[in-house]
PDB file of N, CA and C in Angstrom:
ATOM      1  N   UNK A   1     -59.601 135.771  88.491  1.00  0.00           N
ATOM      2  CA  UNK A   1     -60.512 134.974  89.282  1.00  0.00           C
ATOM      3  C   UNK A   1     -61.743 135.783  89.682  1.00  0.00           C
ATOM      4  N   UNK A   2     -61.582 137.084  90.073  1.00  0.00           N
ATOM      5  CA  UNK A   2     -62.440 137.725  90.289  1.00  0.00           C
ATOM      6  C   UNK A   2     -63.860 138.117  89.297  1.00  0.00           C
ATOM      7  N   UNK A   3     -63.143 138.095  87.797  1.00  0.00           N
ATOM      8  CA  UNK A   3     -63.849 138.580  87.114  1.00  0.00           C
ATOM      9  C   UNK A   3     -64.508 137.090  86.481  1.00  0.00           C
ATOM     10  N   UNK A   4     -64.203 135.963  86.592  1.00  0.00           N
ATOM     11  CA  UNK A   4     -64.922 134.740  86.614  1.00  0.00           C
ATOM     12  C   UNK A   4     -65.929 134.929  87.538  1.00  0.00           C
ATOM     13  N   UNK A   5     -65.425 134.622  88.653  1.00  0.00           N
ATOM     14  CA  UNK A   5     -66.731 134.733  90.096  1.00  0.00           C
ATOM     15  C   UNK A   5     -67.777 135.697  89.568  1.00  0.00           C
ATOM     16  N   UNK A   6     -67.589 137.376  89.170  1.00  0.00           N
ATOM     17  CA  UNK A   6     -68.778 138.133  88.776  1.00  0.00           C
ATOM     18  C   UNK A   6     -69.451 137.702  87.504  1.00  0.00           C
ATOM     19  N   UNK A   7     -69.067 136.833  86.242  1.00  0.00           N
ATOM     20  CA  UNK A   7     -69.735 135.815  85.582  1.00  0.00           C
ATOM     21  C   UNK A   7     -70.322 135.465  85.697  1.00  0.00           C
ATOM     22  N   UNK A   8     -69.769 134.185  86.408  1.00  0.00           N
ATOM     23  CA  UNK A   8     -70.939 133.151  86.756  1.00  0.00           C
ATOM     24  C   UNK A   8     -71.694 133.614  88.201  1.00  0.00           C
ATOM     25  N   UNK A   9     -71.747 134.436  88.437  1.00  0.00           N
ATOM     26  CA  UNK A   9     -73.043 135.050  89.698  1.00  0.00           C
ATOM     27  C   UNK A   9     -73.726 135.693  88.743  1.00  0.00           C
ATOM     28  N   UNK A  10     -73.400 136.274  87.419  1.00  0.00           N
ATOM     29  CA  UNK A  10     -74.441 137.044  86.461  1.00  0.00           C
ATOM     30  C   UNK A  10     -75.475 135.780  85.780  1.00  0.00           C
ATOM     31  N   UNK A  11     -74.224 135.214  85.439  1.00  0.00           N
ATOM     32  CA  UNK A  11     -74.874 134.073  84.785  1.00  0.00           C
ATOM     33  C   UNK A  11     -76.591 133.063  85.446  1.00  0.00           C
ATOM     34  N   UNK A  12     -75.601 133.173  86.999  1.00  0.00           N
ATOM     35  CA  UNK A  12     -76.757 132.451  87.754  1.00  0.00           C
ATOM     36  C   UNK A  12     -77.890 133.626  87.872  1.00  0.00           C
ATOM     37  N   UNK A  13     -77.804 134.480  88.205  1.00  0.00           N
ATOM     38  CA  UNK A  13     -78.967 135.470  88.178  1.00  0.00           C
ATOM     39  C   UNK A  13     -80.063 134.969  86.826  1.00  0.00           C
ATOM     40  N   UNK A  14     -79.205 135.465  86.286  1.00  0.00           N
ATOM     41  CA  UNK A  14     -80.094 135.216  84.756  1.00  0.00           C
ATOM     42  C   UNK A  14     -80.664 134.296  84.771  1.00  0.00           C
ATOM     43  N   UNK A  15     -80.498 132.914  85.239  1.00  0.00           N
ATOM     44  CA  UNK A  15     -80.777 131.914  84.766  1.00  0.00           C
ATOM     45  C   UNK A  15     -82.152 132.033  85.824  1.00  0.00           C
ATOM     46  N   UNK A  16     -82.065 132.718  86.432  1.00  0.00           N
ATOM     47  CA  UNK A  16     -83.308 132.851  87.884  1.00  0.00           C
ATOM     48  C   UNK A  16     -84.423 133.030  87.134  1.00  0.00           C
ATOM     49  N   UNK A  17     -84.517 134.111  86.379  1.00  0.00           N
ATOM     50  CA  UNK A  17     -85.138 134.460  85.397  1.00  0.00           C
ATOM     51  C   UNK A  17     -85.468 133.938  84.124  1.00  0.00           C
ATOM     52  N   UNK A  18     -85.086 133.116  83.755  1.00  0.00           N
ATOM     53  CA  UNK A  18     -85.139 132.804  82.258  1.00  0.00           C
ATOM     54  C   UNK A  18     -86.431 132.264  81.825  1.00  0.00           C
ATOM     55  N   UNK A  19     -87.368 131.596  82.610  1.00  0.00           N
ATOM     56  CA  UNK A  19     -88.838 131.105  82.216  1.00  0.00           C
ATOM     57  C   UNK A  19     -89.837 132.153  82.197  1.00  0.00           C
ATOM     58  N   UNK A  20     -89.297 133.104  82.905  1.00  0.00           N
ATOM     59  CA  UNK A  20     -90.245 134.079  83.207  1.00  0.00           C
ATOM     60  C   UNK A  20     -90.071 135.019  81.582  1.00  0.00           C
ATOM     61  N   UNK A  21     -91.280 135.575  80.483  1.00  0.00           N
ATOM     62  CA  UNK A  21     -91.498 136.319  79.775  1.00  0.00           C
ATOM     63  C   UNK A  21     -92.226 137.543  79.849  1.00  0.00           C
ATOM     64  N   UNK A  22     -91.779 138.523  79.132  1.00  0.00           N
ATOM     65  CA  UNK A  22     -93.291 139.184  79.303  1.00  0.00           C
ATOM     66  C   UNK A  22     -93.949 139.129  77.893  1.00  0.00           C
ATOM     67  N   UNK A  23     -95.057 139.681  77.817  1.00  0.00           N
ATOM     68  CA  UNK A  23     -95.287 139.589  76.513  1.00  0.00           C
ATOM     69  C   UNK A  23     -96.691 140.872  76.156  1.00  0.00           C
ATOM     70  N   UNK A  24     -97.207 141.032  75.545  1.00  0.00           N
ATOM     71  CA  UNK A  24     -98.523 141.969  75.010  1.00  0.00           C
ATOM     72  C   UNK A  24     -99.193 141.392  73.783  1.00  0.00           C
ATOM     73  N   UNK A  25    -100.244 141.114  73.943  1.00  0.00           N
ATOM     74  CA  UNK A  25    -101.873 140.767  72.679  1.00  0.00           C
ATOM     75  C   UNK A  25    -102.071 141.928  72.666  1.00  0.00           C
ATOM     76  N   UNK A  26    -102.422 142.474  71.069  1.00  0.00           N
ATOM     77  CA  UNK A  26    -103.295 143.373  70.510  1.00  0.00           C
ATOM     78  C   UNK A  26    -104.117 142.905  69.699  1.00  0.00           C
ATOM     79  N   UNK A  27    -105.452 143.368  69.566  1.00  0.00           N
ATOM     80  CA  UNK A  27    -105.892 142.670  68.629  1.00  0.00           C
ATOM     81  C   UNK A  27    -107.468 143.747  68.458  1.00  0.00           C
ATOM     82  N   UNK A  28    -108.058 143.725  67.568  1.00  0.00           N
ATOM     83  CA  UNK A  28    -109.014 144.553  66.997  1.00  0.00           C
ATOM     84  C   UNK A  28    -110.832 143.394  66.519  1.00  0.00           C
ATOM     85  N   UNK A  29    -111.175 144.057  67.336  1.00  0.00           N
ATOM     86  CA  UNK A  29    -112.657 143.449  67.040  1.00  0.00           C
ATOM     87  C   UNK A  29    -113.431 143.581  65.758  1.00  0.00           C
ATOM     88  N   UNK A  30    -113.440 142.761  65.015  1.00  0.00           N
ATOM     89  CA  UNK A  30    -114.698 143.863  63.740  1.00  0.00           C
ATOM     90  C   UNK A  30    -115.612 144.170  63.794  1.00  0.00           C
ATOM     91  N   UNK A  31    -116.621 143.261  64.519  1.00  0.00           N
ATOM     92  CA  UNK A  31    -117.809 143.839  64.991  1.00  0.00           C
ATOM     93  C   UNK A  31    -118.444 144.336  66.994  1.00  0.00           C
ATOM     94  N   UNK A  32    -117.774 144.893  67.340  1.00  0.00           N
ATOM     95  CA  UNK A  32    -117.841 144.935  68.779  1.00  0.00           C
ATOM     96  C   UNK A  32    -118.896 144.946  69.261  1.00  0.00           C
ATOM     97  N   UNK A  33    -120.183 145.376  69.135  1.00  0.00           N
ATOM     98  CA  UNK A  33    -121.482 145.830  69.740  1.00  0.00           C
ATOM     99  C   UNK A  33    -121.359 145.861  70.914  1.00  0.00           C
ATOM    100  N   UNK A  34    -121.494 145.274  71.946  1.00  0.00           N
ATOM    101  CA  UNK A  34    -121.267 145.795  73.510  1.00  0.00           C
ATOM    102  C   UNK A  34    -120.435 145.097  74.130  1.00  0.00           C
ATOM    103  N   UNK A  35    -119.085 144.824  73.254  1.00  0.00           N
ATOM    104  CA  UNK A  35    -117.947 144.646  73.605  1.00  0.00           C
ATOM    105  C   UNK A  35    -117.331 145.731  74.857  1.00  0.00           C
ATOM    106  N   UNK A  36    -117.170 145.211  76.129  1.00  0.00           N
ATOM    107  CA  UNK A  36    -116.204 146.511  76.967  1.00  0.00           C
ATOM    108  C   UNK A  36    -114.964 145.987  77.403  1.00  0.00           C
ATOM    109  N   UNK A  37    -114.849 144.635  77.425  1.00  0.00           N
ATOM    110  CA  UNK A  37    -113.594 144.083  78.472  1.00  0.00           C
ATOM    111  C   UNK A  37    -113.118 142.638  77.377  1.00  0.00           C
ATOM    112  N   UNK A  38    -111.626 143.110  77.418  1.00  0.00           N
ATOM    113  CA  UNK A  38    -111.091 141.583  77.234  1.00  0.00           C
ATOM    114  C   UNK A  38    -110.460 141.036  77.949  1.00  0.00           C
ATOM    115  N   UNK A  39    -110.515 139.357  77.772  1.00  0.00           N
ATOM    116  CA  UNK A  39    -110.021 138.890  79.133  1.00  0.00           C
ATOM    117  C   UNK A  39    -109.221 137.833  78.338  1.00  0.00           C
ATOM    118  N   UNK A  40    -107.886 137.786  79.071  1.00  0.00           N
ATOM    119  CA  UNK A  40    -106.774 136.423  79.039  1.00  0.00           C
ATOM    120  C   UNK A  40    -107.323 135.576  80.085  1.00  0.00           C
ATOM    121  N   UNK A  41    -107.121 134.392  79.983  1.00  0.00           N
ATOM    122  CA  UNK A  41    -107.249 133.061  80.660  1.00  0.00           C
ATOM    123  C   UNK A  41    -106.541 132.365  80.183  1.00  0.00           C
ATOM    124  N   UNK A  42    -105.669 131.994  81.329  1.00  0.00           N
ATOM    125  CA  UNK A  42    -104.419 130.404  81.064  1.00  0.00           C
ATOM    126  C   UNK A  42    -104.626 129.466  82.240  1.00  0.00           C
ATOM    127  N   UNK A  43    -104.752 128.451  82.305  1.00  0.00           N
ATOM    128  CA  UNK A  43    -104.547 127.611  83.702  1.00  0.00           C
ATOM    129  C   UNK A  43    -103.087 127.252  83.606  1.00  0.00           C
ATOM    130  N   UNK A  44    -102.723 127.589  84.732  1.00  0.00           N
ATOM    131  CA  UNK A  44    -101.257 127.238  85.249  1.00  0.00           C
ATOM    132  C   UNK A  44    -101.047 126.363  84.658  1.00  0.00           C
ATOM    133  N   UNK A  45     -99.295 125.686  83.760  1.00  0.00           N
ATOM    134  CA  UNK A  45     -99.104 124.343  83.313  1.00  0.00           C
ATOM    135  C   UNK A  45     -98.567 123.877  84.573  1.00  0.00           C
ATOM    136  N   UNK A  46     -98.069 124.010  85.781  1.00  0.00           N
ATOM    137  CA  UNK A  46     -97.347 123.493  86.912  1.00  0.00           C
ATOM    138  C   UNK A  46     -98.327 123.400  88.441  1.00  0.00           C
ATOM    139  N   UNK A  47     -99.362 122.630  89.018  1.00  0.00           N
ATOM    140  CA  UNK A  47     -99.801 123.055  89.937  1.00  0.00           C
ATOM    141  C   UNK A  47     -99.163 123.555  90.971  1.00  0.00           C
ATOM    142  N   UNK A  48    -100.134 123.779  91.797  1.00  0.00           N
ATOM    143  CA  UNK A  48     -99.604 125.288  92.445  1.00  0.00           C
ATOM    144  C   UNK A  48     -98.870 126.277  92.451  1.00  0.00           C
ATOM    145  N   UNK A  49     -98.676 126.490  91.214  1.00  0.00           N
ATOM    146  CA  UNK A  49     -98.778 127.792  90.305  1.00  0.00           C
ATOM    147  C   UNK A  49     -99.916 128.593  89.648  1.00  0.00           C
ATOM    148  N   UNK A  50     -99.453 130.283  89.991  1.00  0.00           N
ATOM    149  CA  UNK A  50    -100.966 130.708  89.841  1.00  0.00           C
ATOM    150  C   UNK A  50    -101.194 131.139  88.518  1.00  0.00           C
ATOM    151  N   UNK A  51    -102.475 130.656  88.063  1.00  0.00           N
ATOM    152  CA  UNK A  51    -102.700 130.880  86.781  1.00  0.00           C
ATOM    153  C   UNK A  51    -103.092 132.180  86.445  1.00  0.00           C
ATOM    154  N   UNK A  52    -103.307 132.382  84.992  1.00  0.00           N
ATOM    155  CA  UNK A  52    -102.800 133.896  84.490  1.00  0.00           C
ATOM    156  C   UNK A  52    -104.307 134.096  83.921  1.00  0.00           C
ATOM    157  N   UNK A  53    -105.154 135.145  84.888  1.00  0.00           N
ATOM    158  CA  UNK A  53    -105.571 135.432  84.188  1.00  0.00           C
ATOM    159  C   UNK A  53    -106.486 137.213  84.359  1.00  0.00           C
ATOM    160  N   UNK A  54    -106.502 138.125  82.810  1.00  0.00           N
ATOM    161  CA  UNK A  54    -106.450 139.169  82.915  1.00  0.00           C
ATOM    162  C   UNK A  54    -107.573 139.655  82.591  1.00  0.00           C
ATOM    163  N   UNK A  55    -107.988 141.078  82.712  1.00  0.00           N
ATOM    164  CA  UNK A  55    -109.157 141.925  82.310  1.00  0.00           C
ATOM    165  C   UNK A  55    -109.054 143.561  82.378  1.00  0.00           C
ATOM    166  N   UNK A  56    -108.956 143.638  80.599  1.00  0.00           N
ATOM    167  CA  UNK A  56    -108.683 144.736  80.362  1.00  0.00           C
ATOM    168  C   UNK A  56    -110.214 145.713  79.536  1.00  0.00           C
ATOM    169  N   UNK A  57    -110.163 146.811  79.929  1.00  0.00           N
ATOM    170  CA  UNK A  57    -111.086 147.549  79.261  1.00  0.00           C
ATOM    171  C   UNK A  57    -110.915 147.957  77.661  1.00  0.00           C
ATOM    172  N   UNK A  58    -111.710 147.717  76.709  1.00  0.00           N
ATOM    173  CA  UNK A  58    -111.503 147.936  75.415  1.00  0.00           C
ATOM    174  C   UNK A  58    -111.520 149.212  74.870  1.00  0.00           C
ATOM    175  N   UNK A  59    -110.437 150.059  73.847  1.00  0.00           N
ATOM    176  CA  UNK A  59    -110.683 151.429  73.409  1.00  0.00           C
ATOM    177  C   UNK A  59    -111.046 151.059  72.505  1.00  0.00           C
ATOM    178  N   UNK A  60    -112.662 151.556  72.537  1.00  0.00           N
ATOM    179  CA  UNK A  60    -113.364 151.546  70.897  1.00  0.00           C
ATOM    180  C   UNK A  60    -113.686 149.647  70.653  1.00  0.00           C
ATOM    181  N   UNK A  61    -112.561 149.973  69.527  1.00  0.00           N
ATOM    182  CA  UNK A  61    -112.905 147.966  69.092  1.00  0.00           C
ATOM    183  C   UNK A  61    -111.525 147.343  68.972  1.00  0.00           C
ATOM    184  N   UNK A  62    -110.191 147.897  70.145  1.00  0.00           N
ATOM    185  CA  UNK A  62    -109.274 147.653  70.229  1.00  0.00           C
ATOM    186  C   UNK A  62    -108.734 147.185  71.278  1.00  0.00           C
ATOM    187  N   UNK A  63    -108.075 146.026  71.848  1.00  0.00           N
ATOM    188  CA  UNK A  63    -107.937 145.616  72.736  1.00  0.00           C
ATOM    189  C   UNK A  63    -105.820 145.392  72.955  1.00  0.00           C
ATOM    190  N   UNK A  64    -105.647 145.414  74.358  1.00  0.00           N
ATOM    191  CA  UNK A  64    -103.822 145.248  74.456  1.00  0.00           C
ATOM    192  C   UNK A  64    -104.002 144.906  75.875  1.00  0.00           C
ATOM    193  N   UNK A  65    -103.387 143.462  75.615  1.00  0.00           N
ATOM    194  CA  UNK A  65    -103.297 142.255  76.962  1.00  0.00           C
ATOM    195  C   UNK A  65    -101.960 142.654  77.518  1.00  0.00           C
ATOM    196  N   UNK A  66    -101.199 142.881  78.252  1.00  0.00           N
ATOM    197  CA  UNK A  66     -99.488 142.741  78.864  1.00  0.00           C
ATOM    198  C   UNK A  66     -99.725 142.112  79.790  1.00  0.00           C
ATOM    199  N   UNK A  67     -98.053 141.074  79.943  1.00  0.00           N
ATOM    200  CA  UNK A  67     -98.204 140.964  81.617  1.00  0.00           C
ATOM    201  C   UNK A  67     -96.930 140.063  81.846  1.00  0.00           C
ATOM    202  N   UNK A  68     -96.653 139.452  82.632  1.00  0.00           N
ATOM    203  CA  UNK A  68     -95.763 138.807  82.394  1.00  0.00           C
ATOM    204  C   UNK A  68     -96.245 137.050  83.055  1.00  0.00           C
ATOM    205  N   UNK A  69     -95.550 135.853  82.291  1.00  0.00           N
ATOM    206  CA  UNK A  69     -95.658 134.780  82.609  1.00  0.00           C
ATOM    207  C   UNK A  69     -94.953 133.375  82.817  1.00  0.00           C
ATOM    208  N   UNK A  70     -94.940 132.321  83.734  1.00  0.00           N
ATOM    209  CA  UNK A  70     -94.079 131.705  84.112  1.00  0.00           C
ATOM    210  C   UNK A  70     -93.987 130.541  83.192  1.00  0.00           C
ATOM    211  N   UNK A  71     -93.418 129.985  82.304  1.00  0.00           N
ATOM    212  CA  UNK A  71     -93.633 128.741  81.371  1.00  0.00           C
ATOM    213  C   UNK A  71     -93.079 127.754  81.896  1.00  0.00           C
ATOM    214  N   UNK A  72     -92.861 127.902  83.236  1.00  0.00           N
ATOM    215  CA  UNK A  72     -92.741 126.011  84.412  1.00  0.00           C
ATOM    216  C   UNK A  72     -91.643 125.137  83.135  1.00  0.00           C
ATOM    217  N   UNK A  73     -90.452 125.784  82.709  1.00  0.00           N
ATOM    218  CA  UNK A  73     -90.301 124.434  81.950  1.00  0.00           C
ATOM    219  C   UNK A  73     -91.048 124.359  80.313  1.00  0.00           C
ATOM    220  N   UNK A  74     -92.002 124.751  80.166  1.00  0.00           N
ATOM    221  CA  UNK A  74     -92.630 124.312  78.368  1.00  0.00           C
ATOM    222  C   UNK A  74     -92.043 125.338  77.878  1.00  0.00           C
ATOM    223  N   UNK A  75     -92.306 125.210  76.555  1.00  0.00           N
ATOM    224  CA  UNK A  75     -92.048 125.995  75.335  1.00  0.00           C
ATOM    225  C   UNK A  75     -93.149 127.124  75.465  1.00  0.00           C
ATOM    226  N   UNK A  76     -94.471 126.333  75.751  1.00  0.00           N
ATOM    227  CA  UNK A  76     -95.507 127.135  75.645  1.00  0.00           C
ATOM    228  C   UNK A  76     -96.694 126.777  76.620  1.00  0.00           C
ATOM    229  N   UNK A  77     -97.466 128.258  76.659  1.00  0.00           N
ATOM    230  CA  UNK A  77     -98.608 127.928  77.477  1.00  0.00           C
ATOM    231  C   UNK A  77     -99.657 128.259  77.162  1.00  0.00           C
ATOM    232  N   UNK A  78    -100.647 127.909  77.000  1.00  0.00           N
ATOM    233  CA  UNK A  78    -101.821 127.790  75.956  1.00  0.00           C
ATOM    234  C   UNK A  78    -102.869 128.451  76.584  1.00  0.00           C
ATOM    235  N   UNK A  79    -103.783 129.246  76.142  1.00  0.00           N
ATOM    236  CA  UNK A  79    -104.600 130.296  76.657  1.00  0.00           C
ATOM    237  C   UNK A  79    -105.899 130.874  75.975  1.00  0.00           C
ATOM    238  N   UNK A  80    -106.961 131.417  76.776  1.00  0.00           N
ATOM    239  CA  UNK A  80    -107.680 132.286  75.256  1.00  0.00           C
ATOM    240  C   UNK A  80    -108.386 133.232  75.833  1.00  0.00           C
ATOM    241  N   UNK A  81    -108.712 134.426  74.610  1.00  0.00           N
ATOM    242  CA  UNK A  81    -108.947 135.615  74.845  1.00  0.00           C
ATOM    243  C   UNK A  81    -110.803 135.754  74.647  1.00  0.00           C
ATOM    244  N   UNK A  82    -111.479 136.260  75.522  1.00  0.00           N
ATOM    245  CA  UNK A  82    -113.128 136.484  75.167  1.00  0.00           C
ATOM    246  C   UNK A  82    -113.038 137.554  75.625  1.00  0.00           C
ATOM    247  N   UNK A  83    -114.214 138.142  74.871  1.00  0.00           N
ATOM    248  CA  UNK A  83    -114.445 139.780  74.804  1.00  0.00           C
ATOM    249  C   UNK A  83    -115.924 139.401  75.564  1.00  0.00           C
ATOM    250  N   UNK A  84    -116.626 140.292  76.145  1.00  0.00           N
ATOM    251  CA  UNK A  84    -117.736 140.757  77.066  1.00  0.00           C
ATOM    252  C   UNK A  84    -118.483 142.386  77.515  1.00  0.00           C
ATOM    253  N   UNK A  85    -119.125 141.812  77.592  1.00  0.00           N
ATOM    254  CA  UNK A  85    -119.790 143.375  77.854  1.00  0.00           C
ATOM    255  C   UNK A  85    -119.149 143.848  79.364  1.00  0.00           C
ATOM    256  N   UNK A  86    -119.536 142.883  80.329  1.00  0.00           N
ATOM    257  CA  UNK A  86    -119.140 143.103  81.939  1.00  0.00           C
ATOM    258  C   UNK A  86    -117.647 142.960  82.155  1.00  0.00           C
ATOM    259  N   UNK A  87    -117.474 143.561  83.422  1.00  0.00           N
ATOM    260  CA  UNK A  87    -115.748 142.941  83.822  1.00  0.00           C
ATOM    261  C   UNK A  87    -116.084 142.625  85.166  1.00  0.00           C
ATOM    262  N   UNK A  88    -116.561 142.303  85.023  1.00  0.00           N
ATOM    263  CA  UNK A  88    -117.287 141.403  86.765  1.00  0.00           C
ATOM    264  C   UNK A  88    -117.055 139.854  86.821  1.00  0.00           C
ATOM    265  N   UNK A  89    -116.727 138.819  85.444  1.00  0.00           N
ATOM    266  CA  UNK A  89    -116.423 137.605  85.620  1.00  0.00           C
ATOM    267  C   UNK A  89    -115.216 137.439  86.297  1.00  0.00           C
ATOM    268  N   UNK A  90    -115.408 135.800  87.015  1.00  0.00           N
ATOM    269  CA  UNK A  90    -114.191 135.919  87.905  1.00  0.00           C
ATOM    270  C   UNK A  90    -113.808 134.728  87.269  1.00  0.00           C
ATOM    271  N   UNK A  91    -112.434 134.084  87.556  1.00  0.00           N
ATOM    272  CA  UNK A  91    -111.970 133.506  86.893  1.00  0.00           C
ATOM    273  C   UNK A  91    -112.445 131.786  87.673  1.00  0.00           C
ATOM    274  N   UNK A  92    -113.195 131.818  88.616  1.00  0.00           N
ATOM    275  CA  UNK A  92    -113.392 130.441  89.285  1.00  0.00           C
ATOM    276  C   UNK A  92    -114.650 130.565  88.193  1.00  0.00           C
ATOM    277  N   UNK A  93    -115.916 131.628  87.829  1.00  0.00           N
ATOM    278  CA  UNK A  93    -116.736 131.347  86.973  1.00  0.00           C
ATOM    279  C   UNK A  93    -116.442 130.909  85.355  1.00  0.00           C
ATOM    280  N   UNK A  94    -115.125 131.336  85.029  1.00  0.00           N
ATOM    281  CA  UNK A  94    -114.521 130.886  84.158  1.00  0.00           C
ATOM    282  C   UNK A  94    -114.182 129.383  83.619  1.00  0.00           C
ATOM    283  N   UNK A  95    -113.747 128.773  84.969  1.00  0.00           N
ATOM    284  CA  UNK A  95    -113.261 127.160  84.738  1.00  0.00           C
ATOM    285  C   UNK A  95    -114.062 126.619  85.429  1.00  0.00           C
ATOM    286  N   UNK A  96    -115.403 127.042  85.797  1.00  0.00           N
ATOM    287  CA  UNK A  96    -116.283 126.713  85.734  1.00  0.00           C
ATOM    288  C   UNK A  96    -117.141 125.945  84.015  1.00  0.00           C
ATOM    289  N   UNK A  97    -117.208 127.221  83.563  1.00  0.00           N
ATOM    290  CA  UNK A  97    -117.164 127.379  82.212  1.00  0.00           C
ATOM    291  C   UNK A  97    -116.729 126.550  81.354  1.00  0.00           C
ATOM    292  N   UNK A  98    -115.244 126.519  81.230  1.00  0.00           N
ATOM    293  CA  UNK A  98    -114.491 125.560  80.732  1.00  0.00           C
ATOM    294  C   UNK A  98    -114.915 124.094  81.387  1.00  0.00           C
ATOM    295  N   UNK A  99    -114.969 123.711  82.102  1.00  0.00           N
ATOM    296  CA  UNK A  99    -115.325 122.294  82.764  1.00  0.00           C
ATOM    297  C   UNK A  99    -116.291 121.630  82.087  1.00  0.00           C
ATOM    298  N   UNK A 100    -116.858 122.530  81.873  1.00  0.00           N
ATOM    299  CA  UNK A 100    -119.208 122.365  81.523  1.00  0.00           C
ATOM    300  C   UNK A 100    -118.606 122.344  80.073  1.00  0.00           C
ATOM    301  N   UNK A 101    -117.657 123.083  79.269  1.00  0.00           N
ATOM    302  CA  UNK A 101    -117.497 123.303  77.856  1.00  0.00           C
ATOM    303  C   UNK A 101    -118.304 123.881  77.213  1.00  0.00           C
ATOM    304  N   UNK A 102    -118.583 124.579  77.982  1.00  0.00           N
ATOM    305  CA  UNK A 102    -119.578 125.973  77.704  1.00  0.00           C
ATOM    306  C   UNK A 102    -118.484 126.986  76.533  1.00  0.00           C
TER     307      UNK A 102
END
């Protein structure tokens, strides 16, 4: 009985966890010119949930996103990566952006 009970308390743990991934983008620029920062952007699929979004400095013309993220339930969560010279955009100027379909 005992070793049932520590089971299913593992079991439930796990399951605490299970939407949550982590994951890492690499990816290589071909032409960078004043490429310095790449940035992830996802809008949350669940409101009020906070959406994912990152800014990393580029080595050379090489870029590596990590992080970890909540998939509310989907299979998947849909996102995209822009490269920039600055790392000063914020992400409200972002879906800003997106809104206008800029």
């Amino acid at each position: 009985m005992k070793k049932l009970t520590i089971c299913i308390a593992l079991l439930f743990v796990g399951s605490l966890h299970a939407q949550t991934i982590k994951f890492t983008i690499e990816g290589v620029v071909q032409n960078p010119k004043n490429a310095k920062f790449a940035y992830l952007v996802s809008d949350a699929p669940v409101a009020g949930k906070p959406d994912l979004f990152l800014v990393r400095p580029m080595d050379g013309d090489h870029f590596r996103l990590s992080a970890t993220s909540d998939l509310a339930g989907k299979l998947l969560r849909e996102g995209f990566i822009f490269i920039d010279e600055g790392g000063y955009i914020t992400l409200a100027e972002v879906k800003s952006k997106i809104k206008q379909k800029v």
